[in-house]
N, C-alpha and C. Protein backbone atom coordinates (compact mmCIF):
# COMPACT_ATOMS: atom_id res chain seq x y z
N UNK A 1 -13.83 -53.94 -65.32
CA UNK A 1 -13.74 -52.59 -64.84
C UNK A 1 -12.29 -52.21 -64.67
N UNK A 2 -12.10 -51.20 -64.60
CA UNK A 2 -10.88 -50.51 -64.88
C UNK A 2 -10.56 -50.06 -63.47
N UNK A 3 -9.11 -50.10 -63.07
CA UNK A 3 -9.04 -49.91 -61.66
C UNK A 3 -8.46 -48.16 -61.90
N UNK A 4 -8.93 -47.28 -61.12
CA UNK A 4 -8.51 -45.93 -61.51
C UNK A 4 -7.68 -45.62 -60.44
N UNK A 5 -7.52 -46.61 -59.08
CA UNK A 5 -6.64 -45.70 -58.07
C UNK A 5 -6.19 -47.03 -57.20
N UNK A 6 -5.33 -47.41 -56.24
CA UNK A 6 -5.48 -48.42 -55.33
C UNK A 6 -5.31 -47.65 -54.31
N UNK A 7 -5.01 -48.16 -53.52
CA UNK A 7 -5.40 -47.50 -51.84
C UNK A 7 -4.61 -48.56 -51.05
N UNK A 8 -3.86 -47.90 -49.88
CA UNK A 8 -3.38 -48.90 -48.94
C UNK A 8 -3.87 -48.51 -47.58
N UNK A 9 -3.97 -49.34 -46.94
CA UNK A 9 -4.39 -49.30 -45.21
C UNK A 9 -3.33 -49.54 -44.34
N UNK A 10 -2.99 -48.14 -43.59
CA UNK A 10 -2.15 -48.06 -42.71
C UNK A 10 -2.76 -48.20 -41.41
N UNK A 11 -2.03 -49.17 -40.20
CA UNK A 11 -3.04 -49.18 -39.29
C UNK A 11 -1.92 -47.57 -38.32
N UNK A 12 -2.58 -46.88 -37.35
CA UNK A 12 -2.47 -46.08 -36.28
C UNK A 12 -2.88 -45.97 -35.49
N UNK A 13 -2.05 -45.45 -34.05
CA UNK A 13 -3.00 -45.47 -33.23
C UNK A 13 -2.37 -44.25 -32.62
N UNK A 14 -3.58 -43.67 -32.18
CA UNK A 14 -3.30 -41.87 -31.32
C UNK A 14 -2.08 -42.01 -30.23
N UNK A 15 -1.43 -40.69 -30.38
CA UNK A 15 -0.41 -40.67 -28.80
C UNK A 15 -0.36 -39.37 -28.46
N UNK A 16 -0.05 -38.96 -26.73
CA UNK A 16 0.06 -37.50 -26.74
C UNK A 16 1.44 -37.03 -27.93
N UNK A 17 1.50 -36.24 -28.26
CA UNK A 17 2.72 -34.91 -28.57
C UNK A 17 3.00 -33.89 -27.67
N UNK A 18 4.20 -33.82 -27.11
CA UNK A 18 4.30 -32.59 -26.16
C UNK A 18 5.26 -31.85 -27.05
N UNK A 19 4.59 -30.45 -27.40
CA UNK A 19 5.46 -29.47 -27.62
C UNK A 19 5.47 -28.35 -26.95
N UNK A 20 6.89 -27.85 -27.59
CA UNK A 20 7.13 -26.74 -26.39
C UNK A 20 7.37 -25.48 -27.35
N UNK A 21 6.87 -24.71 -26.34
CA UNK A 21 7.06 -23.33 -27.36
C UNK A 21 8.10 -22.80 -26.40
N UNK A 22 9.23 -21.74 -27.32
CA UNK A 22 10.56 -21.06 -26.35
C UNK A 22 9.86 -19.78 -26.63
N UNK A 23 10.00 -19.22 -25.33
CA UNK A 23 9.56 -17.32 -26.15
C UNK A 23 10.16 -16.85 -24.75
N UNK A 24 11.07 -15.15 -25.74
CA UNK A 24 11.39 -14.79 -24.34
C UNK A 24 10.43 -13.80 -23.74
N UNK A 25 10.35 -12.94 -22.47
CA UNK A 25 9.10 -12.24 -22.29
C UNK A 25 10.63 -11.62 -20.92
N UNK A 26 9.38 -11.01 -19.91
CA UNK A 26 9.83 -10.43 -18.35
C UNK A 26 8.92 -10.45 -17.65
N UNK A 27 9.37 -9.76 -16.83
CA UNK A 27 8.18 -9.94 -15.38
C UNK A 27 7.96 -8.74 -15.14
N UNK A 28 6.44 -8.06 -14.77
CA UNK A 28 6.32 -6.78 -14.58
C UNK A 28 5.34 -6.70 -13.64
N UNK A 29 5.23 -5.60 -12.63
CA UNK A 29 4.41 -5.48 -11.47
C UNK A 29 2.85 -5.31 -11.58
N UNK A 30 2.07 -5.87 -11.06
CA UNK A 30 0.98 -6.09 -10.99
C UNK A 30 0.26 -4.56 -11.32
N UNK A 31 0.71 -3.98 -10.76
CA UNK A 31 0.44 -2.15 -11.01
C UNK A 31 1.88 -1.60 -10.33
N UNK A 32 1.74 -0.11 -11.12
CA UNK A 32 2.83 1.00 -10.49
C UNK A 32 2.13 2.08 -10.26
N UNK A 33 1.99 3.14 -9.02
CA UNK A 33 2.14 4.18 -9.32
C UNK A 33 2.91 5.00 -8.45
N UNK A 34 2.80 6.32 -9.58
CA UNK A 34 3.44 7.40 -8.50
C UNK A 34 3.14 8.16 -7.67
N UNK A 35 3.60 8.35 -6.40
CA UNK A 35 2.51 8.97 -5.11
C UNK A 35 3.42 10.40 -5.27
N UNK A 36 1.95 11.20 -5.28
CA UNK A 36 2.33 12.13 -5.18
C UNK A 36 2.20 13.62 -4.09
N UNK A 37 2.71 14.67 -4.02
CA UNK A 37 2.91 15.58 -2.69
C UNK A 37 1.55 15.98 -3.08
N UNK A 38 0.82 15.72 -2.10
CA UNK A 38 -0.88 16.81 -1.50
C UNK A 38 -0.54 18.15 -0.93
N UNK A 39 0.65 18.62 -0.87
CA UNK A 39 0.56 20.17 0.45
C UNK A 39 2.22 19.83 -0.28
N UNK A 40 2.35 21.74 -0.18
CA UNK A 40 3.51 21.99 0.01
C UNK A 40 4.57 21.91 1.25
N UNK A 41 5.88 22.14 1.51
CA UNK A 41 6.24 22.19 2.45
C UNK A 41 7.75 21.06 2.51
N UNK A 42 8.34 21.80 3.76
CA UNK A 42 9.44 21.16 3.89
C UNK A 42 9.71 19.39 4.32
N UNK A 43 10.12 18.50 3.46
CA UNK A 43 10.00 17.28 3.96
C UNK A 43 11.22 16.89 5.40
N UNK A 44 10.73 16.65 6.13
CA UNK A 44 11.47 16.69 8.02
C UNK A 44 12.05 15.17 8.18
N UNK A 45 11.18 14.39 7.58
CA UNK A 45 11.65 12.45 7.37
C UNK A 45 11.30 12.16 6.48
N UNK A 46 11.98 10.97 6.26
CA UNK A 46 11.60 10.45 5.00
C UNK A 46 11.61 8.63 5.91
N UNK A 47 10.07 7.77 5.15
CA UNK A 47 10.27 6.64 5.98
C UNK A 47 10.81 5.33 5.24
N UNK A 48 10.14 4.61 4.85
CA UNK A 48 10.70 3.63 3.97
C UNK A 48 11.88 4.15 3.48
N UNK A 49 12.87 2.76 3.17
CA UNK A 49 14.15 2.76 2.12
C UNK A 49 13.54 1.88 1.05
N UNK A 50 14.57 2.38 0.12
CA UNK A 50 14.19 2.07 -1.24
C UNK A 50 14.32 0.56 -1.65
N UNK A 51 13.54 -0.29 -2.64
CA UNK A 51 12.78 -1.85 -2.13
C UNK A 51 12.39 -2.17 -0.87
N UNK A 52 12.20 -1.40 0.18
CA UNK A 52 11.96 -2.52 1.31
C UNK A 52 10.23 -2.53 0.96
N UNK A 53 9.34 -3.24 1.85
CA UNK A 53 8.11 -3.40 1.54
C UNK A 53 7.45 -2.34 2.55
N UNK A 54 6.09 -1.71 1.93
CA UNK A 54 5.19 -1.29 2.81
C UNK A 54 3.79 -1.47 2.77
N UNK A 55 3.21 -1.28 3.68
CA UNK A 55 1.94 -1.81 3.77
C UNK A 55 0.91 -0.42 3.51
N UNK A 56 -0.65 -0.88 2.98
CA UNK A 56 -1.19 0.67 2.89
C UNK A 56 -1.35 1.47 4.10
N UNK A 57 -0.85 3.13 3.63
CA UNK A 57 -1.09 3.66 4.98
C UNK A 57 0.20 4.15 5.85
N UNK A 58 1.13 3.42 5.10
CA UNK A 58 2.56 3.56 5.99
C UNK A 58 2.67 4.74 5.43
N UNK A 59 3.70 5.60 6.56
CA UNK A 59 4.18 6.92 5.96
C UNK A 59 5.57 6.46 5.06
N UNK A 60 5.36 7.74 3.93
CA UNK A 60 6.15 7.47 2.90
C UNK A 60 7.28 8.45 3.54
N UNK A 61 6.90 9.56 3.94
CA UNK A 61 7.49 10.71 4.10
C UNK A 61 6.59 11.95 4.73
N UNK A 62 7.58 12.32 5.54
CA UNK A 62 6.55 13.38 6.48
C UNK A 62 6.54 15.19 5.93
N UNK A 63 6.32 15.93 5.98
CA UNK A 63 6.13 17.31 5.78
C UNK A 63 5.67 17.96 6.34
N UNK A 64 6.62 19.39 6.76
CA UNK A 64 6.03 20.19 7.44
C UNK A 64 5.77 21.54 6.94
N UNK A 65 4.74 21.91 7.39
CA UNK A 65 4.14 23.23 6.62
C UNK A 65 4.17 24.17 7.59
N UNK A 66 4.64 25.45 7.22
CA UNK A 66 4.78 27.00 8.59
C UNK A 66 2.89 27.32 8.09
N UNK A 67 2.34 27.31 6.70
CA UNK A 67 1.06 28.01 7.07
C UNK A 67 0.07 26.97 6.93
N UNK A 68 0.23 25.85 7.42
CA UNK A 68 -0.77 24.82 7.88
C UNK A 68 -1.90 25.43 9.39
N UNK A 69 -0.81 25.23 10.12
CA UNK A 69 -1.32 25.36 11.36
C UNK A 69 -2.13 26.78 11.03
N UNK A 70 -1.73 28.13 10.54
CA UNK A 70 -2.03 29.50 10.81
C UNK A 70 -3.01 29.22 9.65
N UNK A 71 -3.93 28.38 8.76
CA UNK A 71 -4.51 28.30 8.06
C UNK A 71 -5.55 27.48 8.63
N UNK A 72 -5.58 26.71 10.21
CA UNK A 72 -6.11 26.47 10.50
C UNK A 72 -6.80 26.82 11.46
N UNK A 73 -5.90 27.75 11.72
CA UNK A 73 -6.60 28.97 12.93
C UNK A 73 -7.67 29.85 12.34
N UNK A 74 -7.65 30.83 11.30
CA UNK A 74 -7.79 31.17 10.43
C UNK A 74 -9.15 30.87 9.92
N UNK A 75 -9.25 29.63 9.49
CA UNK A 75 -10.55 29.24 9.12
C UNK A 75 -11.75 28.73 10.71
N UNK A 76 -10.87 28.26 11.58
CA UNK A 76 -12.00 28.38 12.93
C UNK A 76 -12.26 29.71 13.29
N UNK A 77 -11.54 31.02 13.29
CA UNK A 77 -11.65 32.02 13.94
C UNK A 77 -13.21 32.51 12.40
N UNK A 78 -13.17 32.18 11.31
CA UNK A 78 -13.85 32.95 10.49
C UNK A 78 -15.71 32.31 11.14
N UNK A 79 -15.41 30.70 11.18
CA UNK A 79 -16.49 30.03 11.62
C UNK A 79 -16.54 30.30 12.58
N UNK A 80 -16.02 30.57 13.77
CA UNK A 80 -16.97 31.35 14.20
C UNK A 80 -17.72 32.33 14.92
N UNK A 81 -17.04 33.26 13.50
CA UNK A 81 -17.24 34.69 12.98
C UNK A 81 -18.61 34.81 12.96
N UNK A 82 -19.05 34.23 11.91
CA UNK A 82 -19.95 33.62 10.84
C UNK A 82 -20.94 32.97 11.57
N UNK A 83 -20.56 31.76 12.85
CA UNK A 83 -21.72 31.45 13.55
C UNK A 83 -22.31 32.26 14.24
N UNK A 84 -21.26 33.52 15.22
CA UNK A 84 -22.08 34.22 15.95
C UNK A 84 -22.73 35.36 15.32
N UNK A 85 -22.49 35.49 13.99
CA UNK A 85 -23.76 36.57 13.12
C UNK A 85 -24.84 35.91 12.68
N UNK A 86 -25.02 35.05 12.72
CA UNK A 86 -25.88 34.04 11.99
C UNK A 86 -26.59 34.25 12.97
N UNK A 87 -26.03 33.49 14.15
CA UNK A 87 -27.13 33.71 15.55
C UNK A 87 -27.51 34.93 15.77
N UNK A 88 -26.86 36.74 15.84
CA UNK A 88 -27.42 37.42 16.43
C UNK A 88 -28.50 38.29 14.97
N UNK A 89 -28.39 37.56 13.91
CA UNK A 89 -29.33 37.56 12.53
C UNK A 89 -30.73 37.08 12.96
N UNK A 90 -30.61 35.59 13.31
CA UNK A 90 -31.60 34.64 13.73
C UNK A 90 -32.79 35.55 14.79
N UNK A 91 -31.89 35.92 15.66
CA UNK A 91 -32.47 36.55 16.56
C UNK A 91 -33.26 37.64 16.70
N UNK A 92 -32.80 38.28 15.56
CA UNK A 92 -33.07 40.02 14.99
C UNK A 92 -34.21 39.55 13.93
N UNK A 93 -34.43 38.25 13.26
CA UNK A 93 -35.28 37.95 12.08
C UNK A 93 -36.59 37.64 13.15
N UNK A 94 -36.60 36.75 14.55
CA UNK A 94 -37.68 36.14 15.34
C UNK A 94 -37.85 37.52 16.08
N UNK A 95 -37.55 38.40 16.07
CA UNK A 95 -38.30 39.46 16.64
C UNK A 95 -38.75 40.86 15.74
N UNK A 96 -38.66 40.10 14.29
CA UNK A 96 -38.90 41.08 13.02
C UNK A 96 -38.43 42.20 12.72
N UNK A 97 -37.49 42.30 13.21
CA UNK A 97 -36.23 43.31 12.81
C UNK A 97 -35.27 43.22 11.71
N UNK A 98 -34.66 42.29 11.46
CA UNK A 98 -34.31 41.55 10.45
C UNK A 98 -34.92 41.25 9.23
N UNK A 99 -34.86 40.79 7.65
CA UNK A 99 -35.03 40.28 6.83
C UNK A 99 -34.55 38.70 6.35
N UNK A 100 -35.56 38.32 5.87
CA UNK A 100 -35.78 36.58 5.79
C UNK A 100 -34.24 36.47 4.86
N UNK A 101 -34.01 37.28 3.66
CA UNK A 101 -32.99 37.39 3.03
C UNK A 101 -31.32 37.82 3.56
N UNK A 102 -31.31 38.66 4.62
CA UNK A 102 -30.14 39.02 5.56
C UNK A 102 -30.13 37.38 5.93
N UNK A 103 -30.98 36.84 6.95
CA UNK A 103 -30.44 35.53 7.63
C UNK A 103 -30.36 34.49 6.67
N UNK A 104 -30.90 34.59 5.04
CA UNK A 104 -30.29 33.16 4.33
C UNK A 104 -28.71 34.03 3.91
N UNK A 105 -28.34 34.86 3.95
CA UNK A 105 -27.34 35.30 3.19
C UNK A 105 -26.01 34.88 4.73
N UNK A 106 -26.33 35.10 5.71
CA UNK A 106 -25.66 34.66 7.06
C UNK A 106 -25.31 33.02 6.71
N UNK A 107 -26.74 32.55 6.66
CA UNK A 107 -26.70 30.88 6.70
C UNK A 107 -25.40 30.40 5.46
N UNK A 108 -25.54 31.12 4.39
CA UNK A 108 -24.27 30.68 3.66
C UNK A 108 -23.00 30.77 3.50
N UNK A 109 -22.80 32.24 3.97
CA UNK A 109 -21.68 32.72 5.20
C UNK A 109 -20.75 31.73 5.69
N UNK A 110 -22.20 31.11 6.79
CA UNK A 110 -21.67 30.09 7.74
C UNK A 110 -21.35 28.72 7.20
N UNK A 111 -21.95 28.18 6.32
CA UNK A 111 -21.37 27.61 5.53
C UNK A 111 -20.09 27.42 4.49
N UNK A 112 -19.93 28.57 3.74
CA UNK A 112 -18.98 28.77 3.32
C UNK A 112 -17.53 28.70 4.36
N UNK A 113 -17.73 29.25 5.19
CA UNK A 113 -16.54 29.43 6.38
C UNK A 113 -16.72 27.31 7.11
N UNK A 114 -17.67 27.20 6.97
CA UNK A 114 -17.49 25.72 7.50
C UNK A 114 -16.80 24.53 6.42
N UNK A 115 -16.92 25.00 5.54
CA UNK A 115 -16.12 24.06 4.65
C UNK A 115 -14.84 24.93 4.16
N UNK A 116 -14.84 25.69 4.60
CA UNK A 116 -13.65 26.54 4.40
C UNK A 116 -12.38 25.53 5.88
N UNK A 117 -12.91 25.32 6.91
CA UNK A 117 -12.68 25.04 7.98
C UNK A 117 -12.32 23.11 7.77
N UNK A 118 -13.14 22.38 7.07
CA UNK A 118 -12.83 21.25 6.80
C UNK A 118 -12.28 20.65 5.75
N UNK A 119 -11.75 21.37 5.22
CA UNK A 119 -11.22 21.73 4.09
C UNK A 119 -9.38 21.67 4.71
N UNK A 120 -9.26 22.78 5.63
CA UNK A 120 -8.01 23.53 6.14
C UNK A 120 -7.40 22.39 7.48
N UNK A 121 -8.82 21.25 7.97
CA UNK A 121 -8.63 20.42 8.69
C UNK A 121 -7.92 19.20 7.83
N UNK A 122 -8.53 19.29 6.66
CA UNK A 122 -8.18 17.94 5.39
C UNK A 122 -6.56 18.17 5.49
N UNK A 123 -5.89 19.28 4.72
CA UNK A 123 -4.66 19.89 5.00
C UNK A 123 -3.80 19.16 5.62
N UNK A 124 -4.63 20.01 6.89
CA UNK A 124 -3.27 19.65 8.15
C UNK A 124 -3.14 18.25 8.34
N UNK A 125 -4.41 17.23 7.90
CA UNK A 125 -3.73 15.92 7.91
C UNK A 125 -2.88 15.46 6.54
N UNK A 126 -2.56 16.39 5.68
CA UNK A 126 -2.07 15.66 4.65
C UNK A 126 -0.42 15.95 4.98
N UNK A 127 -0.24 16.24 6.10
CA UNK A 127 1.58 16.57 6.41
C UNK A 127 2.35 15.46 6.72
N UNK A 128 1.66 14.36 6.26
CA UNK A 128 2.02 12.56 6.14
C UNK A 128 1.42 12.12 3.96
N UNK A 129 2.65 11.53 3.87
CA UNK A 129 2.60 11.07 2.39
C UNK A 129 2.44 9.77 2.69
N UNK A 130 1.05 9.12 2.31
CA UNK A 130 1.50 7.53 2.71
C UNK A 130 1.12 7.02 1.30
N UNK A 131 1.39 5.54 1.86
CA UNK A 131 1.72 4.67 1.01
C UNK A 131 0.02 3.97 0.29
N UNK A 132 -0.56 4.47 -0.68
CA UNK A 132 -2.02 4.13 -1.51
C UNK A 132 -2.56 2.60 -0.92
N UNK A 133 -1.15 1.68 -1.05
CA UNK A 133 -1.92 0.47 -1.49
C UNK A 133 -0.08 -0.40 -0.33
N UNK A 134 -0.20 -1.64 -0.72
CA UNK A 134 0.97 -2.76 -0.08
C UNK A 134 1.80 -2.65 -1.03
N UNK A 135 2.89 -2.72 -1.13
CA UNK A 135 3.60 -2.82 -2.39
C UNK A 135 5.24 -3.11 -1.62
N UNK A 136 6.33 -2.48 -2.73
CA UNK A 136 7.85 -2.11 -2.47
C UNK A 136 7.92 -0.95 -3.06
N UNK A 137 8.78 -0.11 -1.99
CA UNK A 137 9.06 0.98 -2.41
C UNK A 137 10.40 1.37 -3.50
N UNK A 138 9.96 2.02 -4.99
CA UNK A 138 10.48 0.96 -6.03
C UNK A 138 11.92 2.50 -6.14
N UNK A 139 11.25 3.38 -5.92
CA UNK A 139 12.36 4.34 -5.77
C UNK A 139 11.65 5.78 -4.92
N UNK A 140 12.35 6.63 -4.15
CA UNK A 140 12.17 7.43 -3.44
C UNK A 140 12.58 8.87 -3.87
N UNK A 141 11.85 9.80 -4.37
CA UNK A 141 12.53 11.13 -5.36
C UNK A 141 12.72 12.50 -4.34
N UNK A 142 12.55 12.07 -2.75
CA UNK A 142 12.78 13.31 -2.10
C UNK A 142 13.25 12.36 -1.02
N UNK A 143 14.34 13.36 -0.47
CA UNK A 143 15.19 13.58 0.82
C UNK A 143 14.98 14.50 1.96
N UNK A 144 15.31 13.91 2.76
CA UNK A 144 14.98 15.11 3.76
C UNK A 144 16.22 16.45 4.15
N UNK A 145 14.66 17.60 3.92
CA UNK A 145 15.25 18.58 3.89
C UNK A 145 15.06 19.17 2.29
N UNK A 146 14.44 18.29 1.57
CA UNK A 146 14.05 19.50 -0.04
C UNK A 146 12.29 19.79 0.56
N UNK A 147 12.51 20.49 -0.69
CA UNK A 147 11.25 21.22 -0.47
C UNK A 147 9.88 20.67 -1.49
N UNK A 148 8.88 20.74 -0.63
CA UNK A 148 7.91 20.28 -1.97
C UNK A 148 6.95 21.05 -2.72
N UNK A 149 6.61 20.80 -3.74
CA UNK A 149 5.27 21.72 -4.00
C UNK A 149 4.31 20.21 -4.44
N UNK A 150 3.15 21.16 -4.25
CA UNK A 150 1.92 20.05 -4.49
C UNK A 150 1.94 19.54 -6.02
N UNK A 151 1.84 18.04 -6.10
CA UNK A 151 1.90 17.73 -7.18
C UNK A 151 3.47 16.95 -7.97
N UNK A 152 4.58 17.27 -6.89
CA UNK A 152 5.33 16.52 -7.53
C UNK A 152 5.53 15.34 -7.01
N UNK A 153 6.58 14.46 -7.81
CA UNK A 153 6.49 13.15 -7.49
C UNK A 153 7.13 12.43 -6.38
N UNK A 154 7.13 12.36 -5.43
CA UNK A 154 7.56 11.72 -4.06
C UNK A 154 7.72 10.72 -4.33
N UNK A 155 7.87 9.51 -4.68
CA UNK A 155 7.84 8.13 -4.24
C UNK A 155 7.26 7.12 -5.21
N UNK A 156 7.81 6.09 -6.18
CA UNK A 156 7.08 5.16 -6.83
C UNK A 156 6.99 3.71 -6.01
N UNK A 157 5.67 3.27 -6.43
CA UNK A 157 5.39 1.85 -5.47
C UNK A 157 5.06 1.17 -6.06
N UNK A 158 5.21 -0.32 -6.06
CA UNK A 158 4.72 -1.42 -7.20
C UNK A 158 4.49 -2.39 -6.32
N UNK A 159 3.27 -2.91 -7.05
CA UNK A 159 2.58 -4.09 -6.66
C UNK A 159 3.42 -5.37 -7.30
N UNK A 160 3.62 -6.35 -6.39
CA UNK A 160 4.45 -7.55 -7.08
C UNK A 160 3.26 -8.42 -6.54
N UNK A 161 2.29 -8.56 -6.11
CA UNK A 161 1.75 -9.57 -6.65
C UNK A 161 0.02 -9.67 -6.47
N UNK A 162 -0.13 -10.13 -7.91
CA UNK A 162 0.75 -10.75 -8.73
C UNK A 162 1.60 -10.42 -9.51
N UNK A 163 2.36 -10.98 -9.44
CA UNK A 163 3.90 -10.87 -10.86
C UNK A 163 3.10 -11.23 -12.03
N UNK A 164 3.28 -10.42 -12.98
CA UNK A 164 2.71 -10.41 -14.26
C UNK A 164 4.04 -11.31 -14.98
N UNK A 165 4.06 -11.63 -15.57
CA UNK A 165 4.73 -12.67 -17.22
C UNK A 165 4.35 -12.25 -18.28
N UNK A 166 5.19 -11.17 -18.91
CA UNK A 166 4.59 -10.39 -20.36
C UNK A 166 5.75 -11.43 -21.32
N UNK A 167 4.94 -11.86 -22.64
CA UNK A 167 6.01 -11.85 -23.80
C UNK A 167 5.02 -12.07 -25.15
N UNK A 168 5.52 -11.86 -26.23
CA UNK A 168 5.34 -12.27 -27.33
C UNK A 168 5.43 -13.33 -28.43
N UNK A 169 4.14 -13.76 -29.02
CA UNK A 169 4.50 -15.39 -29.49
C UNK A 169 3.79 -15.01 -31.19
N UNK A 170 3.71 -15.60 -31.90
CA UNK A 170 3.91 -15.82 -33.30
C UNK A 170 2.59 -16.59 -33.43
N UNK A 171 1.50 -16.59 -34.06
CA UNK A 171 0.36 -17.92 -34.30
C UNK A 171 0.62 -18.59 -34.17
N UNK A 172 1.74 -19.59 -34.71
CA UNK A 172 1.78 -20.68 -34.73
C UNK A 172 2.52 -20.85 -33.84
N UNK A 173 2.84 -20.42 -32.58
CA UNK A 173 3.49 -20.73 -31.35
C UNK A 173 2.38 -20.31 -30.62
N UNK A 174 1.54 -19.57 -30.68
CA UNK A 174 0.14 -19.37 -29.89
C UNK A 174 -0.93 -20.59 -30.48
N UNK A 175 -1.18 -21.27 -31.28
CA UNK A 175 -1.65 -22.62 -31.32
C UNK A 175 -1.85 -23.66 -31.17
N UNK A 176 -0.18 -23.34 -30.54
CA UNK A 176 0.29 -24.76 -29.29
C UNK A 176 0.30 -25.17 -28.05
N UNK A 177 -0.29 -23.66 -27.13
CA UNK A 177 -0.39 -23.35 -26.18
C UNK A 177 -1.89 -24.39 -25.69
């Protein structure tokens, strides 16, 4: 017979390999956002400095509003406007003087003016900017003494932890992992 190939026997035996992959990347905050003004109005303090830490809830910055308060007068004086027609409706309907339709048209009245009223209560507590969540206060975009309108940006806050580790790797440096 004809030999068509030979063959040799190597003996081996398994071992770890440690490799290392280099990649560069950064570090980025767990979340960011930007808090923003609920109510217009003049900012009077401002609390946190810029990086220090705050917890949720802390005031960011305070604001004061001239038609807060007179917006809250305003909507109690309408409620109750509105309650005491309702009642002298009620009264005029149980002694059939009235129409079933006059006192539902009262009842919504009074409603309308009651959420008109908790609504104008929501407000007056929003003359405090606080802080959403725990974080560092990563930069601060009002001083005291500017002015705000609803909607702009007061204050960015970032979550550090966890610290995120972003970077980019290649397959064959993601294979080794």
């Amino acid at each position: 017979a004809k030999v068509l190939f030979s063959v040799q026997v190597f003996p081996s035996q398994a071992a770890w390999v440690n490799r290392q992959v280099v990649a560069s990347g950064y570090t980025a905050p767990y979340r960011t956002v930007q808090v923003l003004a609920e109510a217009q109005g003049r900012v009077t303090a401002v609390g946190a400095r810029r990086g220090s830490r705050v917890n949720a809830g802390d005031p960011l910055v305070w604001v004061e509003s001239l038609s807060r308060p007179e917006e809250l007068r305003r909507a109690t004086l309408l409620c109750d406007q509105r309650r005491i027609e309702r009642d002298a409706l009620a009264a005029l309907f149980q002694q059939g003087l009235q129409s079933k339709g006059a006192l539902l048209q009262a009842e919504a009245l009074l409603a309308e003016a009651q959420k008109s009223l908790r609504d104008a209560q929501l407000n007056a507590g929003r003359m405090q900017i606080k802080a959403p969540f725990g974080g560092y206060l990563q930069d601060r975009f009002v001083e005291q003494g500017d002015y705000l309108r609803e909607g702009r940006v007061v204050a960015q806050l970032v979550d550090l932890e966890p610290l995120l580790v972003k970077t980019t790797l290649t397959e064959k440096d993601w294979v080794c992992l």
